[in-house]
C-alpha atoms as a PDB file:
ATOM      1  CA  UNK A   1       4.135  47.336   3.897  1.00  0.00           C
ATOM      2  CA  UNK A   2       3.843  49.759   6.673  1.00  0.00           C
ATOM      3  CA  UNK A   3       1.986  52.734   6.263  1.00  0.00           C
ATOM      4  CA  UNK A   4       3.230  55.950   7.822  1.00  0.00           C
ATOM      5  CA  UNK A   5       0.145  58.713   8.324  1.00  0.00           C
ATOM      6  CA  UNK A   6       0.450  61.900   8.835  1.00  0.00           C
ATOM      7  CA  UNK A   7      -2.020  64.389  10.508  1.00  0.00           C
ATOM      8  CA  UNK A   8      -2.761  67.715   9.228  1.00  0.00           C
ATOM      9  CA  UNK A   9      -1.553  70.540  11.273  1.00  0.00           C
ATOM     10  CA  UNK A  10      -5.201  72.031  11.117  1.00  0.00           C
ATOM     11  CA  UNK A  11      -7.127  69.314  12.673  1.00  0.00           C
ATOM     12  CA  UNK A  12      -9.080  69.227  16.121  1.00  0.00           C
ATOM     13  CA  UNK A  13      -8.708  72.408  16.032  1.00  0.00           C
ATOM     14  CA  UNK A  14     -12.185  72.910  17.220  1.00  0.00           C
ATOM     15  CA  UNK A  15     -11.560  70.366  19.849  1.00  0.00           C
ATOM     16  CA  UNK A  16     -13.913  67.521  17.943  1.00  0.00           C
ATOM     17  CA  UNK A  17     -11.929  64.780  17.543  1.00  0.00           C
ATOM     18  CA  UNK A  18     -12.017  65.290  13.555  1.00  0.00           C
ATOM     19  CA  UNK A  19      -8.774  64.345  11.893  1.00  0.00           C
ATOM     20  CA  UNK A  20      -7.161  64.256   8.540  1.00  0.00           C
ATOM     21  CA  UNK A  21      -4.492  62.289   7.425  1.00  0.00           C
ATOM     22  CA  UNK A  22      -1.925  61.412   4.674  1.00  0.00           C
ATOM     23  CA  UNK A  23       0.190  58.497   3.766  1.00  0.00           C
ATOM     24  CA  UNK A  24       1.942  58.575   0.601  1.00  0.00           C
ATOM     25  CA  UNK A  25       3.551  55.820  -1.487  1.00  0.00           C
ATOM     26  CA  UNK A  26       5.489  55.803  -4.583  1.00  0.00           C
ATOM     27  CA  UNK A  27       2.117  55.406  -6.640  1.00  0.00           C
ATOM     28  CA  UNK A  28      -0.541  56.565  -4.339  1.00  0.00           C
ATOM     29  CA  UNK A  29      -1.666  58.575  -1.945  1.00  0.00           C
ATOM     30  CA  UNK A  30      -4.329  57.276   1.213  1.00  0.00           C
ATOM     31  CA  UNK A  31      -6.508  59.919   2.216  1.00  0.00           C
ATOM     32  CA  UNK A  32      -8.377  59.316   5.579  1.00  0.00           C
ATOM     33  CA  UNK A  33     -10.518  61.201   8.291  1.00  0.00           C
ATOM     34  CA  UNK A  34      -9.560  59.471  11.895  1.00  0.00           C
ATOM     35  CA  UNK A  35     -12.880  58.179  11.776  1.00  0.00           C
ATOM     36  CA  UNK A  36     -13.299  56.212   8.404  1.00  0.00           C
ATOM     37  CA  UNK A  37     -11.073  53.826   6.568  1.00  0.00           C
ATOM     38  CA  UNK A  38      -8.768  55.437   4.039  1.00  0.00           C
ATOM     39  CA  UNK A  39      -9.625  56.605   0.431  1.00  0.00           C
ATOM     40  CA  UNK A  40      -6.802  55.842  -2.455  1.00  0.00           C
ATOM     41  CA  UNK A  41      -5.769  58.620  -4.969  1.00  0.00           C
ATOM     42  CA  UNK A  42      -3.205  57.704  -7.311  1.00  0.00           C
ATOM     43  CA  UNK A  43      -0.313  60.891  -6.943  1.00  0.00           C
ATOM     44  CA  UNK A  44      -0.776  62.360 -10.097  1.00  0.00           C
ATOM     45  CA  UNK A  45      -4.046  63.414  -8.699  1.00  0.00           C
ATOM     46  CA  UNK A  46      -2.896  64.144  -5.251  1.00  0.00           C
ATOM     47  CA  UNK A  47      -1.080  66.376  -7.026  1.00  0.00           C
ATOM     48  CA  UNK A  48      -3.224  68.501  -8.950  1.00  0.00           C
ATOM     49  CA  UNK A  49      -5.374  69.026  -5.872  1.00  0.00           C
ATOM     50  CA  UNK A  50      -2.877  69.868  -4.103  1.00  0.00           C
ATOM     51  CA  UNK A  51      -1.795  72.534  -6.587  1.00  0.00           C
ATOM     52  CA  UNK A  52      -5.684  73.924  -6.489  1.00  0.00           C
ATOM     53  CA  UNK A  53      -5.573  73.997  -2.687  1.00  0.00           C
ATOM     54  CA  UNK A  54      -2.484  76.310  -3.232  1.00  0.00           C
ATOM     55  CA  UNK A  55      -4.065  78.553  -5.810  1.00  0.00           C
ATOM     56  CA  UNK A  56      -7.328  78.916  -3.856  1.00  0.00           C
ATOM     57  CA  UNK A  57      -9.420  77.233  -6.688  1.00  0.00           C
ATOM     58  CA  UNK A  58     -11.249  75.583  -4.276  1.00  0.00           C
ATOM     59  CA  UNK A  59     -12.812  78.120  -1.849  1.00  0.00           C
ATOM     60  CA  UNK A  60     -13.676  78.635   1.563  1.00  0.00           C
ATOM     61  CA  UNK A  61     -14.082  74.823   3.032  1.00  0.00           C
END
């Protein structure tokens, strides 16, 4: 299986070398910062934090 990431359009912005990046499957989604190997949330609850990110539940980060 080959797993396609993709970057978020906000990182290095600072010019730090941080990253974050997304892969998603049918099941699950593989969360990763360029600098550590990948965590695994099942969609469902890729979902529902992506739904708080939208809302703003989550606060200044």
């Amino acid at each position: 299986m080959s797993v396609v990431w993709r970057k978020s359009s906000r990182s290095n912005s600072g010019g730090n070398g941080d990253c974050v990046e997304v892969s998603l499957g049918s099941s699950t989604a593989f969360v990763r910062d360029s600098k550590n190997k990948p965590s695994t949330i099942a969609v469902p609850g890729w979902d529902a934090f992506l739904d708080a990110v939208k809302r703003g539940d989550l606060g200044q980060v």
